[in-house]
N, C-alpha and C. Protein backbone atom coordinates (compact mmCIF):
# COMPACT_ATOMS: atom_id res chain seq x y z
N UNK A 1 -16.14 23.55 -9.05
CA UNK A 1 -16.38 22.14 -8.76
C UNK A 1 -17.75 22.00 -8.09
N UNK A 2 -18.67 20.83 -8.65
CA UNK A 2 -20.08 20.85 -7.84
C UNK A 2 -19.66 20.44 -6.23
N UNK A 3 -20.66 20.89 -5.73
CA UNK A 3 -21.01 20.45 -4.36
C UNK A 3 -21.19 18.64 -4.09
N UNK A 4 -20.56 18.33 -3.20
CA UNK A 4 -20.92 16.97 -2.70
C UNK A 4 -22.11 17.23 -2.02
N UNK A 5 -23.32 15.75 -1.98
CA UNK A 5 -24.44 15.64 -1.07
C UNK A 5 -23.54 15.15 0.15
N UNK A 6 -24.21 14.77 1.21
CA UNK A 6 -24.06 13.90 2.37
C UNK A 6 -23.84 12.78 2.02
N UNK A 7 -24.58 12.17 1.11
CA UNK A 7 -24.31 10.48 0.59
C UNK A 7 -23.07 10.25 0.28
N UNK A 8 -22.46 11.26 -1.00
CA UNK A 8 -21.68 10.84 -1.54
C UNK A 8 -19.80 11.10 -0.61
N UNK A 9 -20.58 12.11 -0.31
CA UNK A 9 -19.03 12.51 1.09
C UNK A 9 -18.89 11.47 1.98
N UNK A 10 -19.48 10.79 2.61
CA UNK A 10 -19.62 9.64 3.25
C UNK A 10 -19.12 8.27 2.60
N UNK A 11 -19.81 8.06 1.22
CA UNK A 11 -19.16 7.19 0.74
C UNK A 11 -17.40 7.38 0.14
N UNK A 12 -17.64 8.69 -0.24
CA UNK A 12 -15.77 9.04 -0.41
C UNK A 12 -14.84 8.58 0.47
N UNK A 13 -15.46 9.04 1.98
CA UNK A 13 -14.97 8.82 2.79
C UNK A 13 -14.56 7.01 3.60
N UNK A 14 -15.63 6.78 3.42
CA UNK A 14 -15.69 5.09 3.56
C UNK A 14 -14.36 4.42 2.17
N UNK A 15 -14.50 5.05 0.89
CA UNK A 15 -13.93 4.65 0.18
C UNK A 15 -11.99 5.07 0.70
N UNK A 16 -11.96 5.66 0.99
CA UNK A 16 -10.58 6.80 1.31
C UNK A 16 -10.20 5.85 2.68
N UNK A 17 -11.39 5.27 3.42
CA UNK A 17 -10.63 4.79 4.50
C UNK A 17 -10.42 3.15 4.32
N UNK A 18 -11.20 3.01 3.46
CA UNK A 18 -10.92 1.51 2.94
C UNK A 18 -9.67 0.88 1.78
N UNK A 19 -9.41 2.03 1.42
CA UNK A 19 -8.56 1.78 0.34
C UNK A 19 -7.83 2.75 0.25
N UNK A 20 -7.24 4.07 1.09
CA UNK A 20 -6.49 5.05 1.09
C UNK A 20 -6.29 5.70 0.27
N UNK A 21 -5.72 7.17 0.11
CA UNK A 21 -5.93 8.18 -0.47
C UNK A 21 -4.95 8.01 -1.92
N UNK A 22 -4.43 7.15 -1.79
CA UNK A 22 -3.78 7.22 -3.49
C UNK A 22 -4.18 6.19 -4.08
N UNK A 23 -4.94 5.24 -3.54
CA UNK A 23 -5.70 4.65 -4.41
C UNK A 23 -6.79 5.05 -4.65
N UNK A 24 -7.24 5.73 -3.88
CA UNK A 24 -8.55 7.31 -4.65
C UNK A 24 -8.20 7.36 -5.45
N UNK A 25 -7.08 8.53 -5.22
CA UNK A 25 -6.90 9.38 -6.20
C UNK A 25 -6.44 9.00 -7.84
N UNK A 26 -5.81 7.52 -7.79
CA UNK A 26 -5.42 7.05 -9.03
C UNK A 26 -6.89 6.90 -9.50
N UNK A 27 -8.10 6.41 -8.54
CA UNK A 27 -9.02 5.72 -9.30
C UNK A 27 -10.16 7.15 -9.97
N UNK A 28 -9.80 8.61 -9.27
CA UNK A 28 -10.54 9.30 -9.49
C UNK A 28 -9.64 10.20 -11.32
N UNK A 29 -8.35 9.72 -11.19
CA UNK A 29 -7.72 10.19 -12.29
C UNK A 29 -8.12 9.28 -13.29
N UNK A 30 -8.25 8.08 -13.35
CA UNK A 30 -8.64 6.89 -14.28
C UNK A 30 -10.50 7.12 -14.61
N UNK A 31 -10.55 7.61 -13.46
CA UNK A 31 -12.43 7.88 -14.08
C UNK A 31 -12.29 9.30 -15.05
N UNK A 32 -11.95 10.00 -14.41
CA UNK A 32 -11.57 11.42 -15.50
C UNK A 32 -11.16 11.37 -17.01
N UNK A 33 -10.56 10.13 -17.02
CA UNK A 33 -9.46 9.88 -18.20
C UNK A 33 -10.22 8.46 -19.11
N UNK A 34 -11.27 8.39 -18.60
CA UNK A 34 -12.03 7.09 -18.79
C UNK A 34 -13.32 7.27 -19.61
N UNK A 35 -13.22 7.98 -20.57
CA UNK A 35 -15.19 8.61 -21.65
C UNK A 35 -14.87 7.06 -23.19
N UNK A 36 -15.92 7.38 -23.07
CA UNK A 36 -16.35 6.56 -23.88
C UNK A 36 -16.26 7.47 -25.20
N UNK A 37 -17.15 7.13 -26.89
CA UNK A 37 -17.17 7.52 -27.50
C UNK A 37 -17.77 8.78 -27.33
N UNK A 38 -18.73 8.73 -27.11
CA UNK A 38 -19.81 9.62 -26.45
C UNK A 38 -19.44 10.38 -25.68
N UNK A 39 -18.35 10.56 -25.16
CA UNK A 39 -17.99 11.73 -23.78
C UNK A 39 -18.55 10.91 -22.91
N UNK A 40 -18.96 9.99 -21.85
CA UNK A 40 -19.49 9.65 -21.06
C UNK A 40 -18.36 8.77 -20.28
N UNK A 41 -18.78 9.49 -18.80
CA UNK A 41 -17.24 8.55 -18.21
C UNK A 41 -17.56 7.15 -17.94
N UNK A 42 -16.64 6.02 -18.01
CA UNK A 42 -16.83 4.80 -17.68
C UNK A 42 -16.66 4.39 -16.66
N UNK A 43 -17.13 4.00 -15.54
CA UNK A 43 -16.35 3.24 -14.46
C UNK A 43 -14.92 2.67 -14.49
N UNK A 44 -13.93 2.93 -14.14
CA UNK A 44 -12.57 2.03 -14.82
C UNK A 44 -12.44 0.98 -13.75
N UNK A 45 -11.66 -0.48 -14.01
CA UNK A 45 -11.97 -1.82 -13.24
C UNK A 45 -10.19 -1.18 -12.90
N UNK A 46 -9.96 -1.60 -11.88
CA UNK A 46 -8.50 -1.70 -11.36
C UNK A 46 -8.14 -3.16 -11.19
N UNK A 47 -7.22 -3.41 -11.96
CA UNK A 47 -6.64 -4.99 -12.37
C UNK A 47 -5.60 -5.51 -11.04
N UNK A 48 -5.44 -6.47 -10.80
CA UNK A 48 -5.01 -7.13 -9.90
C UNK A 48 -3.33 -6.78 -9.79
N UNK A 49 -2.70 -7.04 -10.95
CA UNK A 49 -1.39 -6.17 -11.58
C UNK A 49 -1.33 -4.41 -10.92
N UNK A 50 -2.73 -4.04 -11.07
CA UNK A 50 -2.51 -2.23 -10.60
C UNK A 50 -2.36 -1.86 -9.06
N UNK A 51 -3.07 -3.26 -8.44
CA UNK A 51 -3.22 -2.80 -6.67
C UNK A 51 -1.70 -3.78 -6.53
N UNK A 52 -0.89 -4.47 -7.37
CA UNK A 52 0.05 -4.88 -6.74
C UNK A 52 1.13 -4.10 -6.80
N UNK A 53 1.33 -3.72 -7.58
CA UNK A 53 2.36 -2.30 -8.28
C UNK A 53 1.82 -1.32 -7.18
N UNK A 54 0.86 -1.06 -6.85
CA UNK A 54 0.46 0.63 -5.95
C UNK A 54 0.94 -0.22 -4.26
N UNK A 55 0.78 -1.42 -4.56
CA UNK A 55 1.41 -1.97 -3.29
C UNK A 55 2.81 -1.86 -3.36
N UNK A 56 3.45 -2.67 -4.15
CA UNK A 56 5.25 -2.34 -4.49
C UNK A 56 5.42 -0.83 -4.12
N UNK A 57 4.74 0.03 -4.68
CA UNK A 57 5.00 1.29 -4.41
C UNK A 57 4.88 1.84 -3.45
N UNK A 58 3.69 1.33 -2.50
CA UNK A 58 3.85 1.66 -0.86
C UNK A 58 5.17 1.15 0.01
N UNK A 59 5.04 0.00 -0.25
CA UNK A 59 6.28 -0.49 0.74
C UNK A 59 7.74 0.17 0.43
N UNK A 60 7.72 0.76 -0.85
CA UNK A 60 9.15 1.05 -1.13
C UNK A 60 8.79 2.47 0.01
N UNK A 61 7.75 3.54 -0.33
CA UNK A 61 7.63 4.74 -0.02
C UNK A 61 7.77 4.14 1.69
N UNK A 62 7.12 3.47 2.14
CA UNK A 62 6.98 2.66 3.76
C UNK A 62 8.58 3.07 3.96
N UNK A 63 9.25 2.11 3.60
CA UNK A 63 10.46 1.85 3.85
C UNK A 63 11.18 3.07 3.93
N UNK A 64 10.82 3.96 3.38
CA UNK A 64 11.89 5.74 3.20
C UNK A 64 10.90 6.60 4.28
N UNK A 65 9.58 5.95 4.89
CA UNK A 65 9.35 6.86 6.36
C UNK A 65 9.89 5.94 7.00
N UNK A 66 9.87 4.54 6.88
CA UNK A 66 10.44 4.48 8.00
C UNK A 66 12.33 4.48 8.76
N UNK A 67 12.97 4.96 7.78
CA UNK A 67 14.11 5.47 7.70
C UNK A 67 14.09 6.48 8.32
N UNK A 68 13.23 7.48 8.02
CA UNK A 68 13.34 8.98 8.44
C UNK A 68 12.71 8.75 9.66
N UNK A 69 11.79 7.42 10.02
CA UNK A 69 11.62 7.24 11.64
C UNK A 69 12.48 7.36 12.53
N UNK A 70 13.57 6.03 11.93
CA UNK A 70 14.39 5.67 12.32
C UNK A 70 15.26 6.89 13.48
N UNK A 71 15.67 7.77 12.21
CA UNK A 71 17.03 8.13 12.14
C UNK A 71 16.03 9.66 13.32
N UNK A 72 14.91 9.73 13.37
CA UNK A 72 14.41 10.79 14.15
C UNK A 72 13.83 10.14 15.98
N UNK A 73 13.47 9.37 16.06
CA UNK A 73 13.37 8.11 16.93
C UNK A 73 14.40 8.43 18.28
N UNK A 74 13.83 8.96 19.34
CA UNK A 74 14.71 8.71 20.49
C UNK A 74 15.09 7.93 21.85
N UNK A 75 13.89 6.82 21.45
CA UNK A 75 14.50 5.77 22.34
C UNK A 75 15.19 4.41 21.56
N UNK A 76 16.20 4.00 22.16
CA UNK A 76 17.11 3.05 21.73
C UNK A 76 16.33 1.49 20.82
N UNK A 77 15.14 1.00 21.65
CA UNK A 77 14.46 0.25 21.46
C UNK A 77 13.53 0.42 19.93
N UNK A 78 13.04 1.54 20.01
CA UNK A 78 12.27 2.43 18.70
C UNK A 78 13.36 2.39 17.22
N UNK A 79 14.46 2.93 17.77
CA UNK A 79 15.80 2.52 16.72
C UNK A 79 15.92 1.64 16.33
N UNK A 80 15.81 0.70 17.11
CA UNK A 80 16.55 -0.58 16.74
C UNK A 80 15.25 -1.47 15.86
N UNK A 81 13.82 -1.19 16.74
CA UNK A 81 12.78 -1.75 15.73
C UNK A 81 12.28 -1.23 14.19
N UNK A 82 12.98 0.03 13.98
CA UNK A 82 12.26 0.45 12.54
C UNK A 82 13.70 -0.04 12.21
N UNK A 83 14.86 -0.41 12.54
CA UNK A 83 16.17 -1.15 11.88
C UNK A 83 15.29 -2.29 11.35
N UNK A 84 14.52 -3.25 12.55
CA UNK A 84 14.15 -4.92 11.85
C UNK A 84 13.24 -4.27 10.83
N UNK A 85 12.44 -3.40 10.92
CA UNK A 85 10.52 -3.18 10.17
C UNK A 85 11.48 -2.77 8.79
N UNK A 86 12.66 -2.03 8.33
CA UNK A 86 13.07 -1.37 7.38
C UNK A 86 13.81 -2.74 6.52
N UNK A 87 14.30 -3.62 7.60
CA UNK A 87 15.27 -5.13 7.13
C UNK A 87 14.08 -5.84 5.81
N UNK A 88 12.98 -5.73 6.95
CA UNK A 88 12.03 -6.90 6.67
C UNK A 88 11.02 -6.33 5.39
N UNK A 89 10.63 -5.09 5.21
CA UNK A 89 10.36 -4.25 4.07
C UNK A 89 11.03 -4.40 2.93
N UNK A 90 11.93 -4.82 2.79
CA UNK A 90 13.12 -4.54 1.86
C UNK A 90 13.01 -6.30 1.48
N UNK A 91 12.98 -6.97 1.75
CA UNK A 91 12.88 -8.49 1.53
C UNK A 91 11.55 -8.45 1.24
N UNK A 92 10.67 -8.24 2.04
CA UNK A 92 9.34 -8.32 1.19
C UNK A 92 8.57 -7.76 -0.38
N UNK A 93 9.53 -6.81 -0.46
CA UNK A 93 9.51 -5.84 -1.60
C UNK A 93 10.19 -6.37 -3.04
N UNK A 94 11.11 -7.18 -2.02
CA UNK A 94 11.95 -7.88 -3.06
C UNK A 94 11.11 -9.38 -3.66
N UNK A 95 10.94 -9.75 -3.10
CA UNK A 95 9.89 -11.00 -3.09
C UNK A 95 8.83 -10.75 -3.38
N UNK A 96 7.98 -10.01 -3.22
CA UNK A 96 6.97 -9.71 -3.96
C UNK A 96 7.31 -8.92 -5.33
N UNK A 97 7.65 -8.30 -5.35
CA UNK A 97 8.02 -7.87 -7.22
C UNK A 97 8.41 -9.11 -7.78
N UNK A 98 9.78 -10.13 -7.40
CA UNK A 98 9.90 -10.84 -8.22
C UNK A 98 8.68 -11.74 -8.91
N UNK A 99 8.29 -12.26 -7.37
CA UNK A 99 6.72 -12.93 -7.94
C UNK A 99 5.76 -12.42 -8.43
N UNK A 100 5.60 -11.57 -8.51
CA UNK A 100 4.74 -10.39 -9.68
C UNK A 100 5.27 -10.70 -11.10
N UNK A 101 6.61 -10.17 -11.29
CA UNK A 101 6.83 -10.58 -12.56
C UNK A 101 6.96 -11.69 -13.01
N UNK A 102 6.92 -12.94 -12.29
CA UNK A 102 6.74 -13.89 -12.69
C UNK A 102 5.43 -14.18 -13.08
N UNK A 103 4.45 -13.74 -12.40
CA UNK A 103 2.67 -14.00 -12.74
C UNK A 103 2.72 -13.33 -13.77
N UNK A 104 3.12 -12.17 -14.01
CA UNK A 104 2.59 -11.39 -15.07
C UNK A 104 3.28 -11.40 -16.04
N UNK A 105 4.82 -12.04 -16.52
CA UNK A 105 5.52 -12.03 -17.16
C UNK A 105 6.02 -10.86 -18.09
N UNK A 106 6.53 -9.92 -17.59
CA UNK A 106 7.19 -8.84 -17.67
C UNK A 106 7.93 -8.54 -16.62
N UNK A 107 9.17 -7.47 -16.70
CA UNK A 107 9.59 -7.12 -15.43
C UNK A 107 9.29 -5.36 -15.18
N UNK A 108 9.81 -5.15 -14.23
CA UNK A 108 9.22 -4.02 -14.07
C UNK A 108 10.12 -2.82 -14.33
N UNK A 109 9.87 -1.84 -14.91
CA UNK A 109 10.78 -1.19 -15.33
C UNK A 109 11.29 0.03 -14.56
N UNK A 110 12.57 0.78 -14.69
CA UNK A 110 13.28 1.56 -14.37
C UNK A 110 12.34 3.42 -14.11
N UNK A 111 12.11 3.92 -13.39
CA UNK A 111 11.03 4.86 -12.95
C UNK A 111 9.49 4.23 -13.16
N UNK A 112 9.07 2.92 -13.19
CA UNK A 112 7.77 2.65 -12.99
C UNK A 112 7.70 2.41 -11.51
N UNK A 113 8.29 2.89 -10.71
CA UNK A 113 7.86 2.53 -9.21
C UNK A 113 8.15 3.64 -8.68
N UNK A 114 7.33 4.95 -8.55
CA UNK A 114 7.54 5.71 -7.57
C UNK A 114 6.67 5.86 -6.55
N UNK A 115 7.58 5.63 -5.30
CA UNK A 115 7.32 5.48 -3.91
C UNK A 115 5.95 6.18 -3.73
N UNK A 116 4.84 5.49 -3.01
CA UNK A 116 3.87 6.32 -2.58
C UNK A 116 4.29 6.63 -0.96
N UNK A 117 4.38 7.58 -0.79
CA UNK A 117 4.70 7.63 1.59
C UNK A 117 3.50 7.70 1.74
N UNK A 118 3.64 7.04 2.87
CA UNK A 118 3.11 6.80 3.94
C UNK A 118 2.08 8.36 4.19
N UNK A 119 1.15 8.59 4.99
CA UNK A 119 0.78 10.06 5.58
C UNK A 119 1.34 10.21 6.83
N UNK A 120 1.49 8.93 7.59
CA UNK A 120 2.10 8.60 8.56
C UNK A 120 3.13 8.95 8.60
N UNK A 121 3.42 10.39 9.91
CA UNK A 121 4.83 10.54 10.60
C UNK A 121 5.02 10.19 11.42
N UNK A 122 4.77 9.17 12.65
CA UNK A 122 4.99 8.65 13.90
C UNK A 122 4.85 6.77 13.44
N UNK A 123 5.40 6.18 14.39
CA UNK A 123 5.76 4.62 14.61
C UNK A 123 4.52 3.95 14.23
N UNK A 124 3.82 4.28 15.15
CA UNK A 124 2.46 3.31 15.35
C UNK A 124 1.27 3.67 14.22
N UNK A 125 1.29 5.30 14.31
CA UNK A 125 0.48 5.11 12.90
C UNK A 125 0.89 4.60 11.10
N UNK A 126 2.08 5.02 11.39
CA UNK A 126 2.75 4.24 10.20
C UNK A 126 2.27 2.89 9.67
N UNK A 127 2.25 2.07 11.35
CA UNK A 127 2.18 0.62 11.43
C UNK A 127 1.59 0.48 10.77
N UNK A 128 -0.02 1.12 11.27
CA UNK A 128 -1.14 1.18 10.98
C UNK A 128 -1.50 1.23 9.64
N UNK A 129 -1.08 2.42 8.60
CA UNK A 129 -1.32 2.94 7.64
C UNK A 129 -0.53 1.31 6.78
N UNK A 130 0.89 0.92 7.14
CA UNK A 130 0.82 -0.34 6.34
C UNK A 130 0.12 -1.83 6.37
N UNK A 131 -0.10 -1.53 7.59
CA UNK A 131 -0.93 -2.53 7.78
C UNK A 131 -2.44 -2.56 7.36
N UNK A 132 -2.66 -1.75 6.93
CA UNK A 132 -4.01 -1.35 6.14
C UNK A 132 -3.66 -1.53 4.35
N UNK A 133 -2.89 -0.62 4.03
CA UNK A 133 -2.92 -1.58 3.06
C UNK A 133 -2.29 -2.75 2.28
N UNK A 134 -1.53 -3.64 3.45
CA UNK A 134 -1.67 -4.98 3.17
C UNK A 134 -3.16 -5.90 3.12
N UNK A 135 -4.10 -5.23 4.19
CA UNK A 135 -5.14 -5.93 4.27
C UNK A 135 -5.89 -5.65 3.00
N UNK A 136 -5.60 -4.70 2.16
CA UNK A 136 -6.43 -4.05 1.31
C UNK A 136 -6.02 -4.77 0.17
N UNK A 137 -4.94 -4.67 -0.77
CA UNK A 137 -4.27 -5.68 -1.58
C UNK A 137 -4.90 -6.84 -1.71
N UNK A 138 -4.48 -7.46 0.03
CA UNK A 138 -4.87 -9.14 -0.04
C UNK A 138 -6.40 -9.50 -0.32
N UNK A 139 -6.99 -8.39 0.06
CA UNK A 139 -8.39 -8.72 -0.20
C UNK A 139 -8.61 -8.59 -1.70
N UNK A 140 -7.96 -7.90 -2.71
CA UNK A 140 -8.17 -7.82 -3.86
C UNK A 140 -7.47 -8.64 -4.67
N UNK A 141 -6.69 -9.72 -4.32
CA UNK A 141 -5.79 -10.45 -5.08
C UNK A 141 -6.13 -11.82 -4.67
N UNK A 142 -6.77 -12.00 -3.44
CA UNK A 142 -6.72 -13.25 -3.10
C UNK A 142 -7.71 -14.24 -3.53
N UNK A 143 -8.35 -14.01 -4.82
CA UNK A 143 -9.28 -14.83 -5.19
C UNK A 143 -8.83 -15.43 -6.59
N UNK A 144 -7.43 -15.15 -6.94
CA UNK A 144 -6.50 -15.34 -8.33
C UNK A 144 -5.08 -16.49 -7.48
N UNK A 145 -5.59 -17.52 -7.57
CA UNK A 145 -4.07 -18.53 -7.14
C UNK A 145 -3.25 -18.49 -7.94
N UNK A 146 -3.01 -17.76 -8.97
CA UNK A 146 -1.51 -16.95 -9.22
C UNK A 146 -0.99 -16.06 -8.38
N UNK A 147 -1.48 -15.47 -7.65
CA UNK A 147 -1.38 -14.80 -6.49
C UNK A 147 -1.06 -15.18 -5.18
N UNK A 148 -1.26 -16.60 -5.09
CA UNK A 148 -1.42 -17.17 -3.97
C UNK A 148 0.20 -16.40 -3.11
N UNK A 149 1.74 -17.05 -4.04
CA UNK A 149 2.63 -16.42 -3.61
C UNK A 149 2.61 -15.01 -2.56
N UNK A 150 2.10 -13.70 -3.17
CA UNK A 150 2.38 -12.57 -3.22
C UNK A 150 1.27 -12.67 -1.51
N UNK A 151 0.33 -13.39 -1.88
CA UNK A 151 -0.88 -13.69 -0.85
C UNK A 151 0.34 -13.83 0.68
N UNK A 152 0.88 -14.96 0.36
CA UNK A 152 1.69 -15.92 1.79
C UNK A 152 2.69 -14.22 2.22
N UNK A 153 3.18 -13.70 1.39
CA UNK A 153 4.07 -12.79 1.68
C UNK A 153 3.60 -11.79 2.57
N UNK A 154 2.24 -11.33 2.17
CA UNK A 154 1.68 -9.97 2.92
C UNK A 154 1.03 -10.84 4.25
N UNK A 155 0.50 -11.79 4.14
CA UNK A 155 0.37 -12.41 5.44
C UNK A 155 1.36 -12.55 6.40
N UNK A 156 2.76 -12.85 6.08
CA UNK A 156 3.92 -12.80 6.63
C UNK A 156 4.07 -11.54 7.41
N UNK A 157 4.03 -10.49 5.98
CA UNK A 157 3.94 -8.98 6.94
C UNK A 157 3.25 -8.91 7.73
N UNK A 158 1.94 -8.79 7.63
CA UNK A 158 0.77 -8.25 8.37
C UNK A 158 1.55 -9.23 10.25
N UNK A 159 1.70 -10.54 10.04
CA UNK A 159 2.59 -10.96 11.23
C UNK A 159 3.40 -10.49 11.69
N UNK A 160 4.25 -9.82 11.01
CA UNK A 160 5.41 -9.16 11.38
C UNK A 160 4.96 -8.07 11.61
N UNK A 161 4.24 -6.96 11.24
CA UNK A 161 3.89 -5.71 11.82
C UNK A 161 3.00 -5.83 12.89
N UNK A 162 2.11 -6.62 12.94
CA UNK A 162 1.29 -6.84 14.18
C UNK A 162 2.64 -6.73 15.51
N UNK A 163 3.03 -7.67 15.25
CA UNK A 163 4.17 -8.58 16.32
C UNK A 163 5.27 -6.50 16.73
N UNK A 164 5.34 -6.10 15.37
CA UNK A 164 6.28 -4.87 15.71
C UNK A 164 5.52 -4.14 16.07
N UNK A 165 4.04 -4.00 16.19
CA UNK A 165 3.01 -2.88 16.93
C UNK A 165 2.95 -3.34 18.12
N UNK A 166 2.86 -4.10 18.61
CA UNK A 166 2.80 -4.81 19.87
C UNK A 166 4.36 -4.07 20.71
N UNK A 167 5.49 -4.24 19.99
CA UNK A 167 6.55 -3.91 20.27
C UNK A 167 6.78 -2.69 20.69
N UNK A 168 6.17 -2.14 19.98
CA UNK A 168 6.16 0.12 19.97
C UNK A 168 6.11 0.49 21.01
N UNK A 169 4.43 -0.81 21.89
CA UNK A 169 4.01 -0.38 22.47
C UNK A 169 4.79 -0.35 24.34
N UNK A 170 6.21 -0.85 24.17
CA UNK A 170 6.43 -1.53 25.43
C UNK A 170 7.42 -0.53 25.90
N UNK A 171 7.09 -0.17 26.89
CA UNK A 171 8.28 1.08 27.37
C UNK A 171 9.41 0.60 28.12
């Protein structure tokens, strides 16, 4: 494999922290898989449909750390909040797919959603890690008012996880 310069490690990196490591990595498999006639790779565009699906797919994967939070979690208070964060995941997940398939008119099919987790093994970075990419999504969807729906939803979250980071934090 060639050597990275300084430039480009930096920008990987900026890219990896802006948009996290499996949306890299899908976008570095889609450039690989992406030549033209010529052998020449193309830039590939990631469609509004692809960051919502890699979103569906976080929150489901979200939802199964934060289970295994849960159930590892030893103060009473910590329990009981990845109970609401796991409630409220699960409704959002639900609500946002439906309204997906309604924009896009298809539904989604049976093994097309496997869970991306979290990297996050502790409460607060978890938070963090979803709360990043809700912000990330919304920034890529929110300029399509077919979207608007899916838009109000992750705003909802991002409220609700703020409000449950705040919570983590109270001994």
């Amino acid at each position: 494999m060639a050597r990275m310069n300084r430039k480009d490690r930096v920008l990987l990196e900026d890219l990896n922290t802006k948009y996290g490591s499996d949306l890299m990595a899908n976008a570095i498999i889609a450039i690989a898989n992406s030549k033209d006639e010529n052998g020449n790779i193309q830039e590939p565009t990631r469609s509004r449909e692809d960051f919502v699906l890699d979103f569906i797919r976080f929150i489901e994967g979200a939802r199964i750390r934060f289970r295994e939070l849960h159930w590892e979690l030893e103060r009473n208070a910590d329990h009981k909040l990845t109970d609401d964060i796991i409630s409220e995941l699960e409704s959002v997940e639900d609500n946002i797919a439906e309204d997906f398939m309604g924009v896009v008119g298809y539904r989604i099919k049976v093994g097309q959603l496997v869970p991306f987790m979290p990297k996050s093994s502790a409460l607060e970075p978890c938070l963090d890690e979803t709360l990043t990419w809700c912000k990330t999504v919304k920034e890529c969807i929110s300029d399509d008012s077919s979207y608007d729906g899916i838009v109000n939803e992750i705003d909802d979250l991002i409220h609700f996880l703020r409000k449950s980071k705040f919570l983590s934090t109270m001994k």
